[in-house]
N, C-alpha and C. Protein backbone atom coordinates (compact mmCIF):
# COMPACT_ATOMS: atom_id res chain seq x y z
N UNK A 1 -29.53 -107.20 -204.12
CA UNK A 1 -28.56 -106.61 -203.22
C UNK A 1 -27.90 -105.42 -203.88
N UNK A 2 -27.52 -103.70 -203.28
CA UNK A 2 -26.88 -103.40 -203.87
C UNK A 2 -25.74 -102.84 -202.97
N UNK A 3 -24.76 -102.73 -203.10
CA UNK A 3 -23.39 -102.26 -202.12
C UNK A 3 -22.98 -100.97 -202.74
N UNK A 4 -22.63 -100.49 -201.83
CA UNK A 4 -21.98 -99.00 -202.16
C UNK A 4 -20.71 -98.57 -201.90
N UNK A 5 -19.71 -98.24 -202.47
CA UNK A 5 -17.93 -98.24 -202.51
C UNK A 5 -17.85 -96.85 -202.46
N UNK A 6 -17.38 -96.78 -201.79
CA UNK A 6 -16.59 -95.07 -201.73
C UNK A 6 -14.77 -95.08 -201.72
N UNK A 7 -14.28 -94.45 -202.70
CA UNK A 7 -12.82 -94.77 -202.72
C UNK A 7 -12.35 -93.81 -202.05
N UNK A 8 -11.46 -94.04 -201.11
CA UNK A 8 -11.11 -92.87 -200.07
C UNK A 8 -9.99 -92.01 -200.53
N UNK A 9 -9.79 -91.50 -200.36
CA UNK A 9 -9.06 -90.04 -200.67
C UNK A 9 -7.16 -90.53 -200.09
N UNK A 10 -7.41 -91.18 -199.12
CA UNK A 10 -5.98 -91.53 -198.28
C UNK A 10 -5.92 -93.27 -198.11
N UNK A 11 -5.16 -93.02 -199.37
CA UNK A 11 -4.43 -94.71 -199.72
C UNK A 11 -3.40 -95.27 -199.14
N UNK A 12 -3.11 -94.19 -197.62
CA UNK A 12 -2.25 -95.05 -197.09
C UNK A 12 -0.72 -94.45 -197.35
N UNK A 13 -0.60 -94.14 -198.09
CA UNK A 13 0.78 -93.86 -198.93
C UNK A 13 1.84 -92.49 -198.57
N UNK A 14 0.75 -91.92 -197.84
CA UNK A 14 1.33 -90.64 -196.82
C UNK A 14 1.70 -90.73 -195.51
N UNK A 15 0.97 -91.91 -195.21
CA UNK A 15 0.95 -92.24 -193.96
C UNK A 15 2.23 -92.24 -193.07
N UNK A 16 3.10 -91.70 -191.90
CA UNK A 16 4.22 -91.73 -191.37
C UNK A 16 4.09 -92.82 -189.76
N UNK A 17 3.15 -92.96 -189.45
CA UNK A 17 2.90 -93.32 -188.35
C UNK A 17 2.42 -94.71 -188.41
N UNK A 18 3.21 -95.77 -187.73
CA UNK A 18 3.16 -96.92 -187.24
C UNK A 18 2.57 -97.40 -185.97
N UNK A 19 1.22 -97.39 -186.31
CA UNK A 19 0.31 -98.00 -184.85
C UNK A 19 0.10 -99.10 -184.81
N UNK A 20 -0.28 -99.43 -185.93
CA UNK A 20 -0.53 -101.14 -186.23
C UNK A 20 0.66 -101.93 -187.24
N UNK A 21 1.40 -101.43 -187.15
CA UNK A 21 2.80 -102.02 -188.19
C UNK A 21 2.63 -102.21 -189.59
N UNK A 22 1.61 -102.02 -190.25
CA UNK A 22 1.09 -102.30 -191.31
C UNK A 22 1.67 -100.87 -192.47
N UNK A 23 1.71 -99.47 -191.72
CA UNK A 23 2.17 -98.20 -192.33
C UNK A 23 3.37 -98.59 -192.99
N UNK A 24 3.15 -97.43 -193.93
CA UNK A 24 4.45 -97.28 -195.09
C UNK A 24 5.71 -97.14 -194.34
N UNK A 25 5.47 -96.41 -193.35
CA UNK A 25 6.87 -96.10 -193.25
C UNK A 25 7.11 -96.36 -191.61
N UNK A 26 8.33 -97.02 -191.35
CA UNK A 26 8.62 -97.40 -189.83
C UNK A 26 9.04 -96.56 -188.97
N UNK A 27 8.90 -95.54 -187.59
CA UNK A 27 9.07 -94.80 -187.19
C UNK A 27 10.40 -95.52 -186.18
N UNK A 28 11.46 -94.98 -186.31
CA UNK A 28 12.70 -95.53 -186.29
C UNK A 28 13.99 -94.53 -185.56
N UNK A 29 14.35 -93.94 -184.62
CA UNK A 29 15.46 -92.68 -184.19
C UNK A 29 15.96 -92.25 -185.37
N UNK A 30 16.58 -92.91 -186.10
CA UNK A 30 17.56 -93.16 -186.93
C UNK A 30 16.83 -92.51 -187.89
N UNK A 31 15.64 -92.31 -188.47
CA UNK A 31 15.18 -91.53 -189.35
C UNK A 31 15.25 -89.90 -189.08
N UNK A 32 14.84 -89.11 -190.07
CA UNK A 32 14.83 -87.57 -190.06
C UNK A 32 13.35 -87.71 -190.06
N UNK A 33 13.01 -86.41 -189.69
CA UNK A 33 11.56 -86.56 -189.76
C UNK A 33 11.62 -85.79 -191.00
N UNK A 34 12.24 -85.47 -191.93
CA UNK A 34 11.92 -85.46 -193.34
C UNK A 34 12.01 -86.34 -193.75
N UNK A 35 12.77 -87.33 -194.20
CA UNK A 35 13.04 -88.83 -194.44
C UNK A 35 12.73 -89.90 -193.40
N UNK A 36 11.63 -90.19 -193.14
CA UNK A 36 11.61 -91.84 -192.47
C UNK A 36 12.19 -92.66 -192.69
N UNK A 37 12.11 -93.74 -191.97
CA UNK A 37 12.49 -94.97 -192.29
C UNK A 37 11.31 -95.58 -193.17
N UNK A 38 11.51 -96.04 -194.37
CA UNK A 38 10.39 -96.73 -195.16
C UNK A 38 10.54 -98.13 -195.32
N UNK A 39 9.53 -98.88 -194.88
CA UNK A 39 9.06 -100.75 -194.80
C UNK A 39 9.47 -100.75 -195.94
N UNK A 40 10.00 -101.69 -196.43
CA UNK A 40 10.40 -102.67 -197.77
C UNK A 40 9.04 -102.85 -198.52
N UNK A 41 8.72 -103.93 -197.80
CA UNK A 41 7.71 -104.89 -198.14
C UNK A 41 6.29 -103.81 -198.18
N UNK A 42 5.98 -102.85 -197.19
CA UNK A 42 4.82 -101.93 -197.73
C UNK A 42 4.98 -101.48 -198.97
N UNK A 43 5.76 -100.56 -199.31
CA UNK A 43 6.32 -99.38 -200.37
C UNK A 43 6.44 -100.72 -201.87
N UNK A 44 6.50 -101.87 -201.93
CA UNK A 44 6.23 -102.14 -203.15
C UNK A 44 4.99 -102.52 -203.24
N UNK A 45 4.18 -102.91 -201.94
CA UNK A 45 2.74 -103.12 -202.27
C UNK A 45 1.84 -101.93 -202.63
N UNK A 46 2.65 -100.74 -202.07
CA UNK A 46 1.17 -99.52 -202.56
C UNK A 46 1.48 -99.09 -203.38
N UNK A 47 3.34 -99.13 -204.39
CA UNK A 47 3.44 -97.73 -205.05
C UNK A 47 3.71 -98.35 -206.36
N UNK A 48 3.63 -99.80 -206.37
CA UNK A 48 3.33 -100.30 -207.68
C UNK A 48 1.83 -100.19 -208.50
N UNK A 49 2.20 -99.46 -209.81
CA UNK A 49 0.73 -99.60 -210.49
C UNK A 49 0.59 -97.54 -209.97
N UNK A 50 1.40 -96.70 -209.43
CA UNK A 50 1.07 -95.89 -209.21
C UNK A 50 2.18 -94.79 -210.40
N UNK A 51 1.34 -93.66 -210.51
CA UNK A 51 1.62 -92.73 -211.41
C UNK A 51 3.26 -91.56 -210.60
N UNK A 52 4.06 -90.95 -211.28
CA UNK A 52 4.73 -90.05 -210.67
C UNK A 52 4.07 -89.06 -210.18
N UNK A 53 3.20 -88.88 -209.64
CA UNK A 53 2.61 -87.92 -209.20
C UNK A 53 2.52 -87.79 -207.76
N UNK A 54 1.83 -89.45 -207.58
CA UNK A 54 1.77 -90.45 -206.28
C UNK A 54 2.90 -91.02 -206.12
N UNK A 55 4.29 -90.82 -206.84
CA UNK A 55 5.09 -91.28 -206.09
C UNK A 55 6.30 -90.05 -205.37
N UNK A 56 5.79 -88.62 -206.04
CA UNK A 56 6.95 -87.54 -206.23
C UNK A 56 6.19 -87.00 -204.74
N UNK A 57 4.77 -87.33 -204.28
CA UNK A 57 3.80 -86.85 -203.22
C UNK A 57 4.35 -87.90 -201.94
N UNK A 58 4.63 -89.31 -202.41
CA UNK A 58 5.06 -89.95 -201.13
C UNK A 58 6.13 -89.96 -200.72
N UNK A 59 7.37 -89.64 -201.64
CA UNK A 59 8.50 -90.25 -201.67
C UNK A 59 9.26 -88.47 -201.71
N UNK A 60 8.94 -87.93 -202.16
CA UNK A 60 9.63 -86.38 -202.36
C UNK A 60 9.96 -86.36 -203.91
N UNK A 61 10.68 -85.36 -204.64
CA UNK A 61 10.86 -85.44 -205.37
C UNK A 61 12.75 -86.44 -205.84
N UNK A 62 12.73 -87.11 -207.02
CA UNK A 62 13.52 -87.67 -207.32
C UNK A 62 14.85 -87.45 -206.93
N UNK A 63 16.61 -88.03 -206.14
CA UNK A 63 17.22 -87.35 -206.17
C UNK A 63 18.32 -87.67 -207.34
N UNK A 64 17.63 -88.63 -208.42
CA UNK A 64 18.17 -89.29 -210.12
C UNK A 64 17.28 -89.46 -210.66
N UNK A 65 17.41 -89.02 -211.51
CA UNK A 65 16.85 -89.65 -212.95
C UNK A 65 17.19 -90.06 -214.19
N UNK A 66 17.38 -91.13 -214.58
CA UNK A 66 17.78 -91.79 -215.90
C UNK A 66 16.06 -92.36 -216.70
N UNK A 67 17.07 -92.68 -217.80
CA UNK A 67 16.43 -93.42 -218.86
C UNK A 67 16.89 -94.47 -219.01
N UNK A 68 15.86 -95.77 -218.61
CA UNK A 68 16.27 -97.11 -218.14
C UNK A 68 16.15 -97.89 -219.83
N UNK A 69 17.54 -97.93 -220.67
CA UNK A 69 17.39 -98.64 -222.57
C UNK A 69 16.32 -98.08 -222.88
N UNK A 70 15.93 -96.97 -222.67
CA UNK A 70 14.62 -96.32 -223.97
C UNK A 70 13.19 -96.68 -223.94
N UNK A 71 13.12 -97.89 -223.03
CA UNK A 71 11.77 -98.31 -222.91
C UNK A 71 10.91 -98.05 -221.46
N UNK A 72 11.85 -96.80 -220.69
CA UNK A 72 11.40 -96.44 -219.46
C UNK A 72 12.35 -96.08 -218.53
N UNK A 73 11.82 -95.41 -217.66
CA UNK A 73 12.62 -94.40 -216.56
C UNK A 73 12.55 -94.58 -215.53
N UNK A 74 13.77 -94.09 -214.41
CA UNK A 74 14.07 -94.71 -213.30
C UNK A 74 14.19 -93.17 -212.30
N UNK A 75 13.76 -93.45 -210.86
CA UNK A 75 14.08 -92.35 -210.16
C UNK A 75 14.55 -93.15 -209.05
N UNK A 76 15.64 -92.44 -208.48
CA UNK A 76 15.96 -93.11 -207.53
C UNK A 76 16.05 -92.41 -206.15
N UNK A 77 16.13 -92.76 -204.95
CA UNK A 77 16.27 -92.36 -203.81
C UNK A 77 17.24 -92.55 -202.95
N UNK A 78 17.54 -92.17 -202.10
CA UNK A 78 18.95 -92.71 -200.56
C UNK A 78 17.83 -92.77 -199.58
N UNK A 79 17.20 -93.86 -198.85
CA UNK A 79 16.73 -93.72 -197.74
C UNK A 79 17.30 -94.72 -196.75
N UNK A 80 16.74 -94.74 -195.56
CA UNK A 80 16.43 -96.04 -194.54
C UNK A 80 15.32 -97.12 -194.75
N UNK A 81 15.85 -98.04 -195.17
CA UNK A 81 14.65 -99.06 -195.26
C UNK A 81 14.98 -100.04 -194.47
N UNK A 82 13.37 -100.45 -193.47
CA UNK A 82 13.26 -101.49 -192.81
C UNK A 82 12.55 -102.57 -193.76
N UNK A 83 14.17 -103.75 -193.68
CA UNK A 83 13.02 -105.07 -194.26
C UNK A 83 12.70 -105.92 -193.03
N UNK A 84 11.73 -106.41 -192.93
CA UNK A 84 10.83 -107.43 -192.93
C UNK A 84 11.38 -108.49 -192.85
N UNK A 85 11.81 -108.83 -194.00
CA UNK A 85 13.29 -110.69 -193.95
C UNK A 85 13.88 -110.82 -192.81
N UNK A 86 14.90 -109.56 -192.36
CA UNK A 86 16.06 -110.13 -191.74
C UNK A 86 15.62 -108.93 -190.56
N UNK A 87 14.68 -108.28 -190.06
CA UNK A 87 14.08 -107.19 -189.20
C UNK A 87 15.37 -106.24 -189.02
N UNK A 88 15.71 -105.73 -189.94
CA UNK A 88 16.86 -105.01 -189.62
C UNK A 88 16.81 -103.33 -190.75
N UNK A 89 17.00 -102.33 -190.22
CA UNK A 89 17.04 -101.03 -190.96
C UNK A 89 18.69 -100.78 -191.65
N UNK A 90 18.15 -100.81 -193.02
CA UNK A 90 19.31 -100.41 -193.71
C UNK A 90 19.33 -98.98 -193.90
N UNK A 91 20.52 -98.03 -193.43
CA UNK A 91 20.57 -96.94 -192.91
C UNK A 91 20.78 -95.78 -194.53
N UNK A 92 21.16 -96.95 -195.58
CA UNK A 92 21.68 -95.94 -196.44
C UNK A 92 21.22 -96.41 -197.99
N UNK A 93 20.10 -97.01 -198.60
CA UNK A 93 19.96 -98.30 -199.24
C UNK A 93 19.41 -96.90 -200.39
N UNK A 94 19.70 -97.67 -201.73
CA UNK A 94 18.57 -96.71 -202.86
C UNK A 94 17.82 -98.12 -203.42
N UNK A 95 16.70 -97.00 -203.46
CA UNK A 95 15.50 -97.29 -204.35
C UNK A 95 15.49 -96.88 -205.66
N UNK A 96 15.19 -97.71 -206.39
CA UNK A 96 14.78 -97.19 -207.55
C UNK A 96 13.52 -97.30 -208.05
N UNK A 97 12.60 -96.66 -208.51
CA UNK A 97 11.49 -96.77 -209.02
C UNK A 97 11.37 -96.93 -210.87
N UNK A 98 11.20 -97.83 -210.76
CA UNK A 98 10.87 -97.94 -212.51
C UNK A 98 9.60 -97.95 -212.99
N UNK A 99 9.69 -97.05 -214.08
CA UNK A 99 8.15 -96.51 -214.53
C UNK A 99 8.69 -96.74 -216.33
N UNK A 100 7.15 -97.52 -216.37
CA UNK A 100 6.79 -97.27 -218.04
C UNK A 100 5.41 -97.29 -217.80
N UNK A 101 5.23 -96.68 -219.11
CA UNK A 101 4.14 -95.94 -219.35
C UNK A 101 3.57 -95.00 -218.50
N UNK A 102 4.52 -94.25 -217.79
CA UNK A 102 3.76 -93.78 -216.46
C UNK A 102 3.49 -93.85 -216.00
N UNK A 103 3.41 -95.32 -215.15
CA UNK A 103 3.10 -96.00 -214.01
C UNK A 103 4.24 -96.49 -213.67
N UNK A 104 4.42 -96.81 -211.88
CA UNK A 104 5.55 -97.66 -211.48
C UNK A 104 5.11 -99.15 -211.53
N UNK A 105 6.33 -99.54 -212.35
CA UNK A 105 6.07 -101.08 -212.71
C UNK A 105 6.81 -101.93 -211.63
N UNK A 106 7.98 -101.43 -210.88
CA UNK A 106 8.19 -102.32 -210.33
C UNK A 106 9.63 -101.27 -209.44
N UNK A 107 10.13 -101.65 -208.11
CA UNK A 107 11.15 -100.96 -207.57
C UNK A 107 12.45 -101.95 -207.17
N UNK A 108 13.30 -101.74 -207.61
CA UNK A 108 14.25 -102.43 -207.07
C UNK A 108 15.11 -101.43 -206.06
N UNK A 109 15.68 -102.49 -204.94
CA UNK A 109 15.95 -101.87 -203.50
C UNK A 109 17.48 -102.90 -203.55
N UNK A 110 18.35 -101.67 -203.11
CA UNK A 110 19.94 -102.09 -202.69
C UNK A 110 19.98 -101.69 -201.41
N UNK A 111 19.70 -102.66 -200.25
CA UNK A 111 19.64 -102.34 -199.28
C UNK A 111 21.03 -102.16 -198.24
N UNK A 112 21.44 -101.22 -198.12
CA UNK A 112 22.93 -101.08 -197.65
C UNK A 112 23.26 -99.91 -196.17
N UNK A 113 24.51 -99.97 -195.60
CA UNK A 113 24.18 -99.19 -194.63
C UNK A 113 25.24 -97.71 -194.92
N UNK A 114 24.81 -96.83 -194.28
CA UNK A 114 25.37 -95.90 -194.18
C UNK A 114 27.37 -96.54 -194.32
N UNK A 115 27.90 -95.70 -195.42
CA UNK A 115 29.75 -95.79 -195.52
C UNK A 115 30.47 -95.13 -193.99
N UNK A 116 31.62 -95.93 -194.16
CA UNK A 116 31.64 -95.62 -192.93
C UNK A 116 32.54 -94.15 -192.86
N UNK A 117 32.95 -94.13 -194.12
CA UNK A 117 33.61 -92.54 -194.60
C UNK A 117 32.58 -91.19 -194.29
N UNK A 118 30.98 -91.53 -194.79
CA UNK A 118 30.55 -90.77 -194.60
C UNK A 118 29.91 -90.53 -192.66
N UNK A 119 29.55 -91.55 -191.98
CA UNK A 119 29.21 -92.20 -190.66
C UNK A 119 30.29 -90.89 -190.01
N UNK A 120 31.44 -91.30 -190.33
CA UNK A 120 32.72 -90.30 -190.09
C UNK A 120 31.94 -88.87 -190.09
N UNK A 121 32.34 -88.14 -191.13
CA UNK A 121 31.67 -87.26 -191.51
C UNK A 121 30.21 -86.67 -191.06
N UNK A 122 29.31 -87.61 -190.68
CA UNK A 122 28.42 -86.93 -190.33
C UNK A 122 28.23 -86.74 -188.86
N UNK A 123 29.38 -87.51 -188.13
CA UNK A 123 29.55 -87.49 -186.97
C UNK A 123 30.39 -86.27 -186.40
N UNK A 124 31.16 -85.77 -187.31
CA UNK A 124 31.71 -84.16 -187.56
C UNK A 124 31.16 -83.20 -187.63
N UNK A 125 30.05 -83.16 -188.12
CA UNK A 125 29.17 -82.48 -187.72
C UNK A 125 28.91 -81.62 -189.87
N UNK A 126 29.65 -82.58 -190.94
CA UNK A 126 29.48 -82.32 -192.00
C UNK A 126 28.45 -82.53 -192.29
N UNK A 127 27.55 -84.17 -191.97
CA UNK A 127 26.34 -83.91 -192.51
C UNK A 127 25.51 -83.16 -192.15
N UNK A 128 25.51 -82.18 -191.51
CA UNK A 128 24.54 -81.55 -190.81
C UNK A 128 24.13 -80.06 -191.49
N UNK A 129 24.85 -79.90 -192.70
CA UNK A 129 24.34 -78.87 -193.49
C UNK A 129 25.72 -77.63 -193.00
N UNK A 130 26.13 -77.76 -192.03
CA UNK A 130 27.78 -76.72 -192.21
C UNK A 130 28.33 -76.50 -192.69
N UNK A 131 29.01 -75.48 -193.21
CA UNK A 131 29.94 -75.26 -194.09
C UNK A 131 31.05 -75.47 -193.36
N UNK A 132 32.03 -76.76 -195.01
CA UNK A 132 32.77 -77.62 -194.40
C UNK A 132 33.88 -76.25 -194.21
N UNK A 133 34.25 -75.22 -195.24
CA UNK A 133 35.61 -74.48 -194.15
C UNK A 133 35.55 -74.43 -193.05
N UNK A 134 34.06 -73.98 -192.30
CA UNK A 134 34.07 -73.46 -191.32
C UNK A 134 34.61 -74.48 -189.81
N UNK A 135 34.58 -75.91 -190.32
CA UNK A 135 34.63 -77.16 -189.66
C UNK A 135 36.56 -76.95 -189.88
N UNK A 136 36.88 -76.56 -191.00
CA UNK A 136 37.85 -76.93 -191.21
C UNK A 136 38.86 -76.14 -190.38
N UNK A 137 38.65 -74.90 -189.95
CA UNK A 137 39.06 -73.73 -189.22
C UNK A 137 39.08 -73.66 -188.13
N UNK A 138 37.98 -74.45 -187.31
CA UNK A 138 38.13 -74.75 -186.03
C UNK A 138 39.33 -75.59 -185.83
């Protein structure tokens, strides 16, 4: 017998679109279409074992970076994540990605919702990239 493997080019990991619920990322109002809403439970199954390269390509680039005690580094994110557990989108949660050796070893997720200081605020029309005098003047 002999079988033939072809490794495909698209691992899934770009993917924005939820047809079969299985995609990385949950298509949600509440997301930007620069920022989705990203599944919990997908995003540690594909992006563990993956290099910063594949994660700076899925995820954007870092908006932290530390040095997690010397034995490895952390990038972290602000997104929307839908878990799975409790079917509910946390509007404001960080990720962190932890990498040694240059691979992500593992992500820990603080799943939380948007403050309501900022909720305020972006309902003002601050988050929206305005300059706050100009808000302030009206």
């Amino acid at each position: 017998m002999v079988f033939s493997c072809q490794k495909s080019q698209n691992i899934g990991l770009l993917s924005n679109t939820s047809n079969n619920g299985g995609s990385l990322f949950q298509n949600v109002e509440m997301a930007s279409k620069e920022k989705p809403v990203v599944r919990k439970n997908n995003l540690e199954s594909l992006a563990v074992g993956r290099n910063r390269q594949e994660i700076e390509r899925l995820m954007g680039p870092p908006e932290g970076k530390s040095l997690d005690g010397g034995n490895g580094y952390l990038w972290d994110y602000r997104r929307a994540v839908f878990d799975e557990s409790s079917a509910k989108v946390y509007t404001w949660s960080l990720i962190s990605f932890k990498f040694l050796q240059g691979r992500c070893a593992y992500i820990n997720f603080q799943l939380e919702d948007l403050p309501p200081d900022l909720m305020i605020q972006e309902n003002q029309g601050f988050g929206t990239g305005q300059n706050l005098q100009s808000n302030l003047s009206e």
